[in-house]
N, C-alpha and C. Protein backbone atom coordinates (compact mmCIF):
# COMPACT_ATOMS: atom_id res chain seq x y z
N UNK A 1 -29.77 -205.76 33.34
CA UNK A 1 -30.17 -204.48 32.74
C UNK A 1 -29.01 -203.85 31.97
N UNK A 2 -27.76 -203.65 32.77
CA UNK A 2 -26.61 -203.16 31.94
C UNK A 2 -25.43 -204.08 32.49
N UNK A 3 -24.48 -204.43 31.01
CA UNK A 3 -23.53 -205.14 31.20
C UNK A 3 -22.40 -204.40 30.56
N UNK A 4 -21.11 -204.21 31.27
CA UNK A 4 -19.99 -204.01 30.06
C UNK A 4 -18.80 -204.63 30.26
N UNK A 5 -18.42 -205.31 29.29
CA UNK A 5 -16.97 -205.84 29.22
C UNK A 5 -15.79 -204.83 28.56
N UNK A 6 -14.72 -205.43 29.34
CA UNK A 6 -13.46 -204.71 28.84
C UNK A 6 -13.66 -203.63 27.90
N UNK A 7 -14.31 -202.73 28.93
CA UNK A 7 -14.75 -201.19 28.22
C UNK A 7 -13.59 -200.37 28.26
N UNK A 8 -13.02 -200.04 27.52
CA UNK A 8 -11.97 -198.86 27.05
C UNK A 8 -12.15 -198.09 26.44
N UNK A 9 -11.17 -196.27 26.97
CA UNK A 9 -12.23 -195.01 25.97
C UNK A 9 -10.56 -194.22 25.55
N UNK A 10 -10.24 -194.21 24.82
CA UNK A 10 -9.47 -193.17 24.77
C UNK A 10 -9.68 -191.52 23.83
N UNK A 11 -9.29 -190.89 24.00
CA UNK A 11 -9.42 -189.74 23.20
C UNK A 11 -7.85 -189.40 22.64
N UNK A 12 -7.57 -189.47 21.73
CA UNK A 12 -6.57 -189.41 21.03
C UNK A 12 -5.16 -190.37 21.65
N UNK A 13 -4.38 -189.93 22.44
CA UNK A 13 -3.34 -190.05 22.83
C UNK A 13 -3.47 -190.64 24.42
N UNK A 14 -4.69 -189.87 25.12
CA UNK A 14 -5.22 -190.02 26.20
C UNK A 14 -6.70 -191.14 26.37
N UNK A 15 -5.99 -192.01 27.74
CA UNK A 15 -6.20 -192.92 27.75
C UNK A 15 -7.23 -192.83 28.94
N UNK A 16 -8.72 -192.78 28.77
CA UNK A 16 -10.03 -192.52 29.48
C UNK A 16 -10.09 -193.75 30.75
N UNK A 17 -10.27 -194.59 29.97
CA UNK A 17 -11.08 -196.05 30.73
C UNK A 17 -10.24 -196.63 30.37
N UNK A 18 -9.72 -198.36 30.80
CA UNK A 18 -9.18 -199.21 30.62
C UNK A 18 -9.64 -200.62 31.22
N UNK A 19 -9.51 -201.30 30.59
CA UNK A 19 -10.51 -202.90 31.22
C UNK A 19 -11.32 -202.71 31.96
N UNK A 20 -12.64 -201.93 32.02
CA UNK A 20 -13.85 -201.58 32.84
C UNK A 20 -14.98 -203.18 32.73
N UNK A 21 -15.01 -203.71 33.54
CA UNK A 21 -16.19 -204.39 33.84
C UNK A 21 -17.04 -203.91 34.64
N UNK A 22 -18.35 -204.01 34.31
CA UNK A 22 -19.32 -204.01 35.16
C UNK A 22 -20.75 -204.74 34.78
N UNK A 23 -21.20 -205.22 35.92
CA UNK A 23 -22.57 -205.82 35.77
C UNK A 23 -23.58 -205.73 36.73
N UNK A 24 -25.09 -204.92 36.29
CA UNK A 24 -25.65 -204.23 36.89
C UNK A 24 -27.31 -205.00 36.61
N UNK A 25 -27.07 -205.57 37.25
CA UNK A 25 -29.14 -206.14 37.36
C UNK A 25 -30.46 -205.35 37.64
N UNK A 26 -31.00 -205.95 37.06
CA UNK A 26 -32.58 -205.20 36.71
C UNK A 26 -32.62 -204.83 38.52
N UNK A 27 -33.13 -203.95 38.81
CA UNK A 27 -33.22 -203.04 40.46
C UNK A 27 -31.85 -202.80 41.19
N UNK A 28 -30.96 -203.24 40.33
CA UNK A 28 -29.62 -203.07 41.21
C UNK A 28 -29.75 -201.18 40.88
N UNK A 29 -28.37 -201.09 42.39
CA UNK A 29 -28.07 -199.68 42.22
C UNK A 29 -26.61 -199.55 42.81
N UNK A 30 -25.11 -199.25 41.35
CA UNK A 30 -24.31 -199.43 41.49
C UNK A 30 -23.39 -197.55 41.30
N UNK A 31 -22.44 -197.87 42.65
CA UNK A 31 -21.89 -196.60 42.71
C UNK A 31 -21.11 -196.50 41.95
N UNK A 32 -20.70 -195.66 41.57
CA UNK A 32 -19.42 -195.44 40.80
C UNK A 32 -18.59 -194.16 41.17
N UNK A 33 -17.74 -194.33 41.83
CA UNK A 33 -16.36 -193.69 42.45
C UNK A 33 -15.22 -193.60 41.85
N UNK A 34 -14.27 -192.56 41.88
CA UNK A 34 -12.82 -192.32 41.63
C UNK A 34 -12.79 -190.75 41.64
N UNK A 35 -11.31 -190.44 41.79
CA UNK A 35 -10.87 -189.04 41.77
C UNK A 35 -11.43 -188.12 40.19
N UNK A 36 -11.13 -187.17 40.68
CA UNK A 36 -11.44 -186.35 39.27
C UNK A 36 -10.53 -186.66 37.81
N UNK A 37 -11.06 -186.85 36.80
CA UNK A 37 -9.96 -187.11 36.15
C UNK A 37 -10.43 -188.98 35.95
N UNK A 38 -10.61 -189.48 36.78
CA UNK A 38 -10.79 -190.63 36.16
C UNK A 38 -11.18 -191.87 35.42
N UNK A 39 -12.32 -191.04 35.25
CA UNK A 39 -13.28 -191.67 34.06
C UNK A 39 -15.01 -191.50 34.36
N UNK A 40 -15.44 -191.31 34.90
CA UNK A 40 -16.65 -191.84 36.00
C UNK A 40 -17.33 -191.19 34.75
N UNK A 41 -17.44 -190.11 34.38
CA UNK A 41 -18.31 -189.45 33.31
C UNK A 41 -18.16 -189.91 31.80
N UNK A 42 -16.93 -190.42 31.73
CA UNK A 42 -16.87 -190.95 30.41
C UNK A 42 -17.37 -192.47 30.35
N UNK A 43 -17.38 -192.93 31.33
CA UNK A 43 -18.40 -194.13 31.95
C UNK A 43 -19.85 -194.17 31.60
N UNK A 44 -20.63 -193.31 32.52
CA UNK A 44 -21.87 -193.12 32.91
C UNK A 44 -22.18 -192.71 31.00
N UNK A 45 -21.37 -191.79 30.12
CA UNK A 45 -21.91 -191.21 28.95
C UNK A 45 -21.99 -192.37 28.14
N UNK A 46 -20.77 -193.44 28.20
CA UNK A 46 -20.77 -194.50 27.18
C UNK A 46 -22.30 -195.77 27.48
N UNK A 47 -22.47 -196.13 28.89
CA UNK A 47 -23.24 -196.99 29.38
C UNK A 47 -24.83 -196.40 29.40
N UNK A 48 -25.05 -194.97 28.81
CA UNK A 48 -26.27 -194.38 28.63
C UNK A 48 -26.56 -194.23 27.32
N UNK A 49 -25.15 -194.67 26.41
CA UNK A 49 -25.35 -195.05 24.83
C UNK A 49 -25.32 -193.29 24.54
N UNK A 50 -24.75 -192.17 25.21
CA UNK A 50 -24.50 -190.89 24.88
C UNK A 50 -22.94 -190.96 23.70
N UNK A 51 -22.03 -191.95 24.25
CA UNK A 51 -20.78 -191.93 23.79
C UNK A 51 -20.24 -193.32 23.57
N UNK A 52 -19.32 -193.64 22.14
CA UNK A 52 -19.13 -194.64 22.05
C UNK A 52 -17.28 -195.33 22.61
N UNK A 53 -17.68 -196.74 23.00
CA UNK A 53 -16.43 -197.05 23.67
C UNK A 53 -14.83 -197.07 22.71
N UNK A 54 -13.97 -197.18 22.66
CA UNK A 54 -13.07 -197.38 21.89
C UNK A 54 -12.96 -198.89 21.48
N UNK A 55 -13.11 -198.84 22.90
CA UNK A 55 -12.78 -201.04 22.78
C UNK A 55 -14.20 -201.51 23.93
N UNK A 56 -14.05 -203.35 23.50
CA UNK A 56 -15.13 -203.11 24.57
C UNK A 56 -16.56 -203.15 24.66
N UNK A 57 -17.45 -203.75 25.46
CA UNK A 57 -18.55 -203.94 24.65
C UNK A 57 -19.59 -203.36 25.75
N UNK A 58 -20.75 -203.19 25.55
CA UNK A 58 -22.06 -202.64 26.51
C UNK A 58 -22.88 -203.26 25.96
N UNK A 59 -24.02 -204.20 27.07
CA UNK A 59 -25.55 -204.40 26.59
C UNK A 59 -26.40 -203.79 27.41
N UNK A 60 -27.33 -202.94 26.97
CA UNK A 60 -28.11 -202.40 27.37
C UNK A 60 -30.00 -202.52 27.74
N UNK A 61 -30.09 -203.22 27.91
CA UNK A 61 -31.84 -203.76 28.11
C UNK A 61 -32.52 -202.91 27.83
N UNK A 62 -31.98 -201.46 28.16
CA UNK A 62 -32.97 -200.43 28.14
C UNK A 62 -33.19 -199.98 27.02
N UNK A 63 -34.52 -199.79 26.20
CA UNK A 63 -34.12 -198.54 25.40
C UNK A 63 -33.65 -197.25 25.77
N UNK A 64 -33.91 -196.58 24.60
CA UNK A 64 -33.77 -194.91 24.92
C UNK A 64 -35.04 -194.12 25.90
N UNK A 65 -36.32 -194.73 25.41
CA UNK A 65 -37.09 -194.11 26.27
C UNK A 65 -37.45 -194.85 27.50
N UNK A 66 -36.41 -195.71 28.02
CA UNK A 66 -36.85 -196.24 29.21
C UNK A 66 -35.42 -195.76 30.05
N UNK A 67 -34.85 -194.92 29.56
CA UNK A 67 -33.34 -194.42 30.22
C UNK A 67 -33.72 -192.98 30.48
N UNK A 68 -32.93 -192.38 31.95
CA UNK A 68 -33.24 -191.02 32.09
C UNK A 68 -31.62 -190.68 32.30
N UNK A 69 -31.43 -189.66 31.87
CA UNK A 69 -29.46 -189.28 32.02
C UNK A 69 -29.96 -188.04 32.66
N UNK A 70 -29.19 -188.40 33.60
CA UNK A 70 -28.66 -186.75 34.26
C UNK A 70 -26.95 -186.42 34.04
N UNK A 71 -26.79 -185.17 33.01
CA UNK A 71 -25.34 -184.78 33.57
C UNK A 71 -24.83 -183.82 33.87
N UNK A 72 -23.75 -183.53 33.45
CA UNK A 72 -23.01 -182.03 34.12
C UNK A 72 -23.86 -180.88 33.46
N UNK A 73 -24.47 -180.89 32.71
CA UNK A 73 -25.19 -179.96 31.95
C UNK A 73 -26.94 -180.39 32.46
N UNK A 74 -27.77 -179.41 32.72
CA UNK A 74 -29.15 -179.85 33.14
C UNK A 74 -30.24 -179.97 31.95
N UNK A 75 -29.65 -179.15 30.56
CA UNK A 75 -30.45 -179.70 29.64
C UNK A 75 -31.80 -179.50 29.85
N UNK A 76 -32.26 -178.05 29.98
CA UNK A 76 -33.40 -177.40 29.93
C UNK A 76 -33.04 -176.15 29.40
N UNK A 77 -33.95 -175.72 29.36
CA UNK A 77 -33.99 -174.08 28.36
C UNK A 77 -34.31 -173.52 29.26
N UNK A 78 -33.13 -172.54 28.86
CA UNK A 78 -33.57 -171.19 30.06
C UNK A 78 -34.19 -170.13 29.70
N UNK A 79 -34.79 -170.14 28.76
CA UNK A 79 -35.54 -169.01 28.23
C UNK A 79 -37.07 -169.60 28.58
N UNK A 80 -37.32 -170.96 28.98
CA UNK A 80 -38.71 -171.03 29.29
C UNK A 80 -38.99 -171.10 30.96
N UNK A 81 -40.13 -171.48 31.08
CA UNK A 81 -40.37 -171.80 32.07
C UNK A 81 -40.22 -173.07 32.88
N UNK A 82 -40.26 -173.54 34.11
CA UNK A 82 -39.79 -175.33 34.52
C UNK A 82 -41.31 -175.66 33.97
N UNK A 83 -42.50 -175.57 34.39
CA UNK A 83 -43.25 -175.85 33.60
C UNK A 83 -43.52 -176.22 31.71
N UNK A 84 -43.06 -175.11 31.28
CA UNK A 84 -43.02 -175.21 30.05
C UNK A 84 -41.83 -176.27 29.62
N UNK A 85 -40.84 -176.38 30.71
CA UNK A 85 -39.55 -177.25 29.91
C UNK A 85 -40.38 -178.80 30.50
N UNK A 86 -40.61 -179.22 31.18
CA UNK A 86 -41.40 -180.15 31.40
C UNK A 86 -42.28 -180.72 30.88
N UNK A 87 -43.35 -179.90 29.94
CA UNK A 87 -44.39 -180.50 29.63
C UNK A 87 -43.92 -180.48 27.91
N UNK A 88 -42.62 -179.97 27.91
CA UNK A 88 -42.08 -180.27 26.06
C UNK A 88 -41.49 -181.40 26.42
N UNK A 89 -40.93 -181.88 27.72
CA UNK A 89 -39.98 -183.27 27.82
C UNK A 89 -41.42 -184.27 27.72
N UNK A 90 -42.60 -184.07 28.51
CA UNK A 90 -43.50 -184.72 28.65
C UNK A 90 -44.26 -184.94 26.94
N UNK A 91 -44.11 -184.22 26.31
CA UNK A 91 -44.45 -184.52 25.55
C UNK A 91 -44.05 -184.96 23.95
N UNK A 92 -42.38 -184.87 23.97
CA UNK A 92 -41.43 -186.16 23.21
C UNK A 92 -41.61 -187.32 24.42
N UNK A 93 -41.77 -187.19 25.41
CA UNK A 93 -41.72 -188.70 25.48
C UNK A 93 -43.09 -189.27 26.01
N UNK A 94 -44.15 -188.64 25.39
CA UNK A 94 -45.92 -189.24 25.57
C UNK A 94 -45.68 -189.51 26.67
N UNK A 95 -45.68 -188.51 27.44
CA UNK A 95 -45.82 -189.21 29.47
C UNK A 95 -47.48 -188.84 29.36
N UNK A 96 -48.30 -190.50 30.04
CA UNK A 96 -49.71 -190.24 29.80
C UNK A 96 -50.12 -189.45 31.38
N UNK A 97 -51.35 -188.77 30.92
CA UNK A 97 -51.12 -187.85 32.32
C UNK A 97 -50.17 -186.89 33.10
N UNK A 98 -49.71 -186.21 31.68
CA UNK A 98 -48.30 -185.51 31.55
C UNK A 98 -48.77 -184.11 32.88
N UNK A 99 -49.61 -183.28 32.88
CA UNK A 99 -50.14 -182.57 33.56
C UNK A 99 -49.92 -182.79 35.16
N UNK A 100 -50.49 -184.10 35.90
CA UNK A 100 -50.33 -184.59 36.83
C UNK A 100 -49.08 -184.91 37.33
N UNK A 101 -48.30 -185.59 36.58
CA UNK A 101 -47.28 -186.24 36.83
C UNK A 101 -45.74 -184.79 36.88
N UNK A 102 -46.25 -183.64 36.32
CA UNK A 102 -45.61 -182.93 36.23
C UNK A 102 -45.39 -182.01 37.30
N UNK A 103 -47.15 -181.77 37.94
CA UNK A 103 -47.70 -181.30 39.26
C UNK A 103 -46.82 -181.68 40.17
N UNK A 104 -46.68 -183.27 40.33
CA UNK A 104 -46.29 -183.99 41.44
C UNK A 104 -45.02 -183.84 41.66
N UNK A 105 -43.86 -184.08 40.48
CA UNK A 105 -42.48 -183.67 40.70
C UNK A 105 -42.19 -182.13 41.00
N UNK A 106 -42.51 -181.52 40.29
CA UNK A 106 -42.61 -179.99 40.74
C UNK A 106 -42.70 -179.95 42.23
N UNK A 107 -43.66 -180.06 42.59
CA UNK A 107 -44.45 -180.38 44.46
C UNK A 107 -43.07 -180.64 45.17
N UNK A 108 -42.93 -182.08 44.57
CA UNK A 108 -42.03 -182.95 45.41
C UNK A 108 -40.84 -182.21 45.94
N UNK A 109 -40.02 -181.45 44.51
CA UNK A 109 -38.91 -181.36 44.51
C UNK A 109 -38.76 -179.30 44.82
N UNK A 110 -39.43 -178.96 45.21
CA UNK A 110 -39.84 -177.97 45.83
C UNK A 110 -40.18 -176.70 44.73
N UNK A 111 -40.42 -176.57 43.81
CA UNK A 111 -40.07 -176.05 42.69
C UNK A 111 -41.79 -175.73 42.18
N UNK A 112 -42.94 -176.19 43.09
CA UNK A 112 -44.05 -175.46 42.38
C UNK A 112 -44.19 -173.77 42.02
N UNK A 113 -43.71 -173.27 43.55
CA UNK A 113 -44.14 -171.93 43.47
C UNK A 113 -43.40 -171.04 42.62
N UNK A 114 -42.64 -171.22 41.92
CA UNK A 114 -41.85 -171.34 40.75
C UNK A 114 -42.00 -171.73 39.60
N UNK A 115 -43.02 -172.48 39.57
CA UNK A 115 -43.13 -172.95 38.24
C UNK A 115 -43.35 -172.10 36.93
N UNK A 116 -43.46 -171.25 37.43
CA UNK A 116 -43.91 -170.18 36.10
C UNK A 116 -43.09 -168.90 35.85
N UNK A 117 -41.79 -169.39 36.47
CA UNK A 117 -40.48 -168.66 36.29
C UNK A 117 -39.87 -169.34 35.24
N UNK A 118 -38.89 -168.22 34.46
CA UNK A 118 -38.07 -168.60 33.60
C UNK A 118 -36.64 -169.61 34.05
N UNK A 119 -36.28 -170.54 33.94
CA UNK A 119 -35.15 -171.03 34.45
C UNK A 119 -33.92 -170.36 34.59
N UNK A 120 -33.84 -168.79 33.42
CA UNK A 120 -32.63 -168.14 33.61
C UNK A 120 -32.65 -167.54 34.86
N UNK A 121 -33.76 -167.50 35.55
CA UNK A 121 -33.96 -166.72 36.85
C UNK A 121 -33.83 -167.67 37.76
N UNK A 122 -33.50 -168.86 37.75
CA UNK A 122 -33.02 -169.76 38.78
C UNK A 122 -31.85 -169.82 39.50
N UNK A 123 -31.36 -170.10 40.63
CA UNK A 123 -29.79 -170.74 41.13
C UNK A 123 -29.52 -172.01 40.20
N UNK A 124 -28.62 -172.23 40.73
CA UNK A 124 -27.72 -173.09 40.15
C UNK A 124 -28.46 -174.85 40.92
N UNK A 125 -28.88 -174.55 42.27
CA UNK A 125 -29.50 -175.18 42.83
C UNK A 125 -30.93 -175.74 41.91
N UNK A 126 -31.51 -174.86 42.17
CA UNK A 126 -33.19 -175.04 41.37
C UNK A 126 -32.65 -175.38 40.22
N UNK A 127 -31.96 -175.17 38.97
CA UNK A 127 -31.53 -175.97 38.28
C UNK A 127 -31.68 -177.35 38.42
N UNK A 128 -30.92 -177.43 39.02
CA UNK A 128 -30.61 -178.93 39.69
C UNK A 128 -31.99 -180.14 39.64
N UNK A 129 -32.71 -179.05 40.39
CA UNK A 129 -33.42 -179.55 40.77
C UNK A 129 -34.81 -180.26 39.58
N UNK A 130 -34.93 -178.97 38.93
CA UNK A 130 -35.79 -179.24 37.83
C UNK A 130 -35.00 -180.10 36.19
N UNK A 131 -33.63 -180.35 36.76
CA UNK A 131 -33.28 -181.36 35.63
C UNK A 131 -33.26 -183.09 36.59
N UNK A 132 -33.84 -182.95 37.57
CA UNK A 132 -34.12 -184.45 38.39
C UNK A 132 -35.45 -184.66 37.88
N UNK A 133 -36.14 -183.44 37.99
CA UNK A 133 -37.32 -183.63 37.80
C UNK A 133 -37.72 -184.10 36.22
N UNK A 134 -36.75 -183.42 35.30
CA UNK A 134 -36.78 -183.90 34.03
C UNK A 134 -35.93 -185.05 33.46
N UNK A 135 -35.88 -185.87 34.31
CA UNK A 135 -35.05 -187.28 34.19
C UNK A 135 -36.02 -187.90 34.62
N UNK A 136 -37.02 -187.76 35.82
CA UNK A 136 -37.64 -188.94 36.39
C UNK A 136 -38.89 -188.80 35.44
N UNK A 137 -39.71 -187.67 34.71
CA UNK A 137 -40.62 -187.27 33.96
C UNK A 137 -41.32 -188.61 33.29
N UNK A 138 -40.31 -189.58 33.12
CA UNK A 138 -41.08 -190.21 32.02
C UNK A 138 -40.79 -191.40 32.60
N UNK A 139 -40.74 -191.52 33.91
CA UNK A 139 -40.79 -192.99 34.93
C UNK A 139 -39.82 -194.11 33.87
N UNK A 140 -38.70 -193.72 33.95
CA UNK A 140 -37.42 -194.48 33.30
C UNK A 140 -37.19 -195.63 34.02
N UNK A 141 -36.81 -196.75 33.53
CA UNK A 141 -36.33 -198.19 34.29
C UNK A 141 -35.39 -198.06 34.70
N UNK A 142 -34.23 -196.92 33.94
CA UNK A 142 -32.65 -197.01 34.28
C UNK A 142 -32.26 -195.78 34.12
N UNK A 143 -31.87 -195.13 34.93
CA UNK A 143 -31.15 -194.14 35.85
C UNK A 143 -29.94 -193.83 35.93
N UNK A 144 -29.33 -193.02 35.00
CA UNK A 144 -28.19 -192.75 35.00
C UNK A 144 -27.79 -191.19 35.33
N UNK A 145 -26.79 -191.19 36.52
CA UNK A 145 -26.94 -189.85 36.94
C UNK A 145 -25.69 -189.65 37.36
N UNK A 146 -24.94 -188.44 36.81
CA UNK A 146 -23.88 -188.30 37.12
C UNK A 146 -23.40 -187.05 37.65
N UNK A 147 -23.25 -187.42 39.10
CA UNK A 147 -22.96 -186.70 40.11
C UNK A 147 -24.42 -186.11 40.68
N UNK A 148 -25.53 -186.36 40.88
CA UNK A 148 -27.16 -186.05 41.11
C UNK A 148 -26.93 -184.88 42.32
N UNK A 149 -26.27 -185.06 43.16
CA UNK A 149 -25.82 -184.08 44.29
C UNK A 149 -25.25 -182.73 43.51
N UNK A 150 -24.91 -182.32 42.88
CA UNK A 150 -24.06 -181.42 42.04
C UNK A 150 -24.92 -179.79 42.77
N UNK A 151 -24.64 -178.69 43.01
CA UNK A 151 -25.13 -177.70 43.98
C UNK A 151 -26.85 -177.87 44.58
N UNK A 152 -26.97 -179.18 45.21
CA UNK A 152 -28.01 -178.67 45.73
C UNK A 152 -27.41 -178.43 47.79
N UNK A 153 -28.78 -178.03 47.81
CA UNK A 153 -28.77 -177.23 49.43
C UNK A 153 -28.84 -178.43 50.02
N UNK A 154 -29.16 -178.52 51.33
CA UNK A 154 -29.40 -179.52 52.32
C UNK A 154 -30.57 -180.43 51.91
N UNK A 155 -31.33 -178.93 51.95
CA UNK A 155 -32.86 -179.47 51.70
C UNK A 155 -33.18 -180.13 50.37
N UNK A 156 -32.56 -179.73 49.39
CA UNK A 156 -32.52 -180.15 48.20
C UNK A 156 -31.72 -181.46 47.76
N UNK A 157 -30.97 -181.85 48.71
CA UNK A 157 -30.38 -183.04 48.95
C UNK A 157 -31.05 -184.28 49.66
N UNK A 158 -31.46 -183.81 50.84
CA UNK A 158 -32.76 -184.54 51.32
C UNK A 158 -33.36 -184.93 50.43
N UNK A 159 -34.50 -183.84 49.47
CA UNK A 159 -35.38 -184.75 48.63
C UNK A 159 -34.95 -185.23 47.62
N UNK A 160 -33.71 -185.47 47.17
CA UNK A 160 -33.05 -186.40 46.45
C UNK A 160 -33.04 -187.79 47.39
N UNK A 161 -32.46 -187.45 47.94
CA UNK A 161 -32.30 -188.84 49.02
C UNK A 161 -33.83 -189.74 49.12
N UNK A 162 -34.80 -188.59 49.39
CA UNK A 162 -36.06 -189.35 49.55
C UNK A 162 -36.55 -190.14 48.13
N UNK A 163 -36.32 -189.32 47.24
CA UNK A 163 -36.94 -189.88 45.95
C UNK A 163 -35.84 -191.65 45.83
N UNK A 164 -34.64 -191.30 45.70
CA UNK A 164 -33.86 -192.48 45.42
C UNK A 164 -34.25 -193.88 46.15
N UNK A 165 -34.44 -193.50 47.47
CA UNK A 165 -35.29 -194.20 48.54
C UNK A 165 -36.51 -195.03 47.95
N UNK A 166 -37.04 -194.19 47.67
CA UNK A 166 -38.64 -194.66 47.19
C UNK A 166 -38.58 -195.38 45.47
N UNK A 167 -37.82 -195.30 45.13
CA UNK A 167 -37.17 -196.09 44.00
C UNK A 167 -36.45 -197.13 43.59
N UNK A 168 -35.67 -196.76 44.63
CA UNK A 168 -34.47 -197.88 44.66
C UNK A 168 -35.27 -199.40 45.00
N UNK A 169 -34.89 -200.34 44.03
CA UNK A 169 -35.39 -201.87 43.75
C UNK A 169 -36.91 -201.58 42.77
N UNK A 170 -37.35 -200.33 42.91
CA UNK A 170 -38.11 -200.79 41.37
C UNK A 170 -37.89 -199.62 40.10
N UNK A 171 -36.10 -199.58 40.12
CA UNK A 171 -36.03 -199.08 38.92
C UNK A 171 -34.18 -199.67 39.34
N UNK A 172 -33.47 -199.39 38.11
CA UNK A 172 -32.14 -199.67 38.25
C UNK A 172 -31.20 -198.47 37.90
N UNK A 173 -29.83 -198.44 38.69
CA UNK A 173 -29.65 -196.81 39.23
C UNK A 173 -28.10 -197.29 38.85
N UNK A 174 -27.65 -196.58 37.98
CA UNK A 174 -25.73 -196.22 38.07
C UNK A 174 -25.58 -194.88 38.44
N UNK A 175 -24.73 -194.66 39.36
CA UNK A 175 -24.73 -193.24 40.24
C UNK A 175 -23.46 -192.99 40.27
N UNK A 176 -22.55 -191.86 39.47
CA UNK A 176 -21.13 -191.37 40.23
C UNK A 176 -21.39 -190.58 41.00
N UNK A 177 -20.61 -190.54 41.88
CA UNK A 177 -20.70 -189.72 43.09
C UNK A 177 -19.66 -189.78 43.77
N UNK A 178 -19.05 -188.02 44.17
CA UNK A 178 -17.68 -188.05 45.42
C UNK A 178 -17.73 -188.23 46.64
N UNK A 179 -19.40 -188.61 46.48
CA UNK A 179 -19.68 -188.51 48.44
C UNK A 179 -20.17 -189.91 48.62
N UNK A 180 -19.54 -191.56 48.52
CA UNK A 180 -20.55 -192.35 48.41
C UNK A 180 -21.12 -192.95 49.58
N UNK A 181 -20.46 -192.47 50.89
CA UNK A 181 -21.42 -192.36 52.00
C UNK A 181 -23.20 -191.97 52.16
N UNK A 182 -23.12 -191.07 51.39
CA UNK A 182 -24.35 -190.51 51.02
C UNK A 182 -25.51 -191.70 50.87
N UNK A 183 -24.94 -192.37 49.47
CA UNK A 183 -25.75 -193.36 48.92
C UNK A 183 -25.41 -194.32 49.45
N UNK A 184 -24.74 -194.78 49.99
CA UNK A 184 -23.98 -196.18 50.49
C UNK A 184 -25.18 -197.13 50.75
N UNK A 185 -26.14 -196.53 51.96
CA UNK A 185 -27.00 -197.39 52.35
C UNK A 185 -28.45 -197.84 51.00
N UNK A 186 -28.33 -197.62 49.58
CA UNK A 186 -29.16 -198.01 48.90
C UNK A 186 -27.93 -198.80 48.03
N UNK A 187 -26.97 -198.93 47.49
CA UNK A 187 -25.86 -198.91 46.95
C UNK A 187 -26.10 -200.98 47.05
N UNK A 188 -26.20 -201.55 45.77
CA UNK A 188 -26.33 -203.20 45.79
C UNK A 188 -25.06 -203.24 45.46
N UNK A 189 -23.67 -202.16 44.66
CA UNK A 189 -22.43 -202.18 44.34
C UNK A 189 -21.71 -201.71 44.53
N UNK A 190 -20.55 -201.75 43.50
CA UNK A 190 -19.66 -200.22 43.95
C UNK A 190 -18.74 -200.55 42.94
N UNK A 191 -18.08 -199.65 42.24
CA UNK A 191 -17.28 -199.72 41.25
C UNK A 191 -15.94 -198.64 41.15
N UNK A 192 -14.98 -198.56 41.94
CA UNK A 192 -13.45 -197.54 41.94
C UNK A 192 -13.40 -197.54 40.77
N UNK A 193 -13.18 -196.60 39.76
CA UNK A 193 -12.07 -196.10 39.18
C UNK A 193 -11.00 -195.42 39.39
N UNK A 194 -9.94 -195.78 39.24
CA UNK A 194 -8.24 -195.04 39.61
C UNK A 194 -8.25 -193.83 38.53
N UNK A 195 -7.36 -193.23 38.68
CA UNK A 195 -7.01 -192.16 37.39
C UNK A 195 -5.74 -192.43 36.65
């Protein structure tokens, strides 16, 4: 599904990535670890085709609409509603049965009775939550999520955990994360970066 050789990123003077291999098979689900500072995001952005490498190569199986990115930014509008930001994602990317499928993540991820709130009126949490929900929207093959834990609650962590669960081997998952205990037990890899 995703391959990269001797991936290197620098930004001017500063030196991002350096000889990055990785190779990630169709249902695999590979961690990706290191301190702050050491690349993990400039990783996850280049291997989601967000950012290009310096050196270095990426193949990607996926298209664009079979990829869901989660990142430091949740990439919804806060002037609408989670509903309303949902059914505009649902509908650049023709999710058939957009209505239903929108119901269900909402449900899942605790966020119905809400649905008809503006997102500026959200935590930082519910955020969270409704940009998972707008990654999985369009049942993506490949899963790129960086840092997916980022302020949720317990509970809101849980149903992360559950969804990944119920996924993991029929979709393929690159995950940074500071906690990789967390994921460990779905985890087919693991990938350190140093700083």
């Amino acid at each position: 599904m995703l391959t990269a050789h001797r991936l290197g990123k620098r930004y001017g003077e500063k030196r991002v990535l350096r000889g990055v291999d990785l190779e990630l098979p169709d249902g695999g689900f590979l961690v990706v670890t290191g301190p702050n500072g050491s690349g993990k995001t400039t990783l996850l952005r280049i291997c989601a085709g967000l950012a290009a490498p310096t050196s270095g190569t990426v193949e990607r199986r996926a298209t664009r609409a079979e990829l869901g990115y989660l990142g430091h930014e949740p990439l919804v509008y806060r002037e609408l509603t989670a509903l309303e930001n949902l059914d505009l994602y649902g509908r650049l990317y023709r999710v058939p049965e957009r209505r239903e499928r929108i119901g269900m993540l909402l449900e899942r991820f605790g966020l119905w009775e809400a649905r008809h709130d503006r997102v500026a009126a959200y935590s930082r949490g519910m955020t969270q939550r409704l940009a998972l929900c707008r990654v999985l929207l369009h049942d993506p093959a490949l899963l790129v999520l960086d840092e997916p834990y980022t302020a949720l609650d317990e509970a809101g962590a849980e149903l992360l955990d559950d969804q990944l669960t119920e996924l993991r081997g029929e979709r393929t998952f690159l995950v940074s994360t500071h906690d990789p205990a967390r994921v460990a037990p779905l985890a087919s890899g693991r990938l350190a970066l140093g700083t």
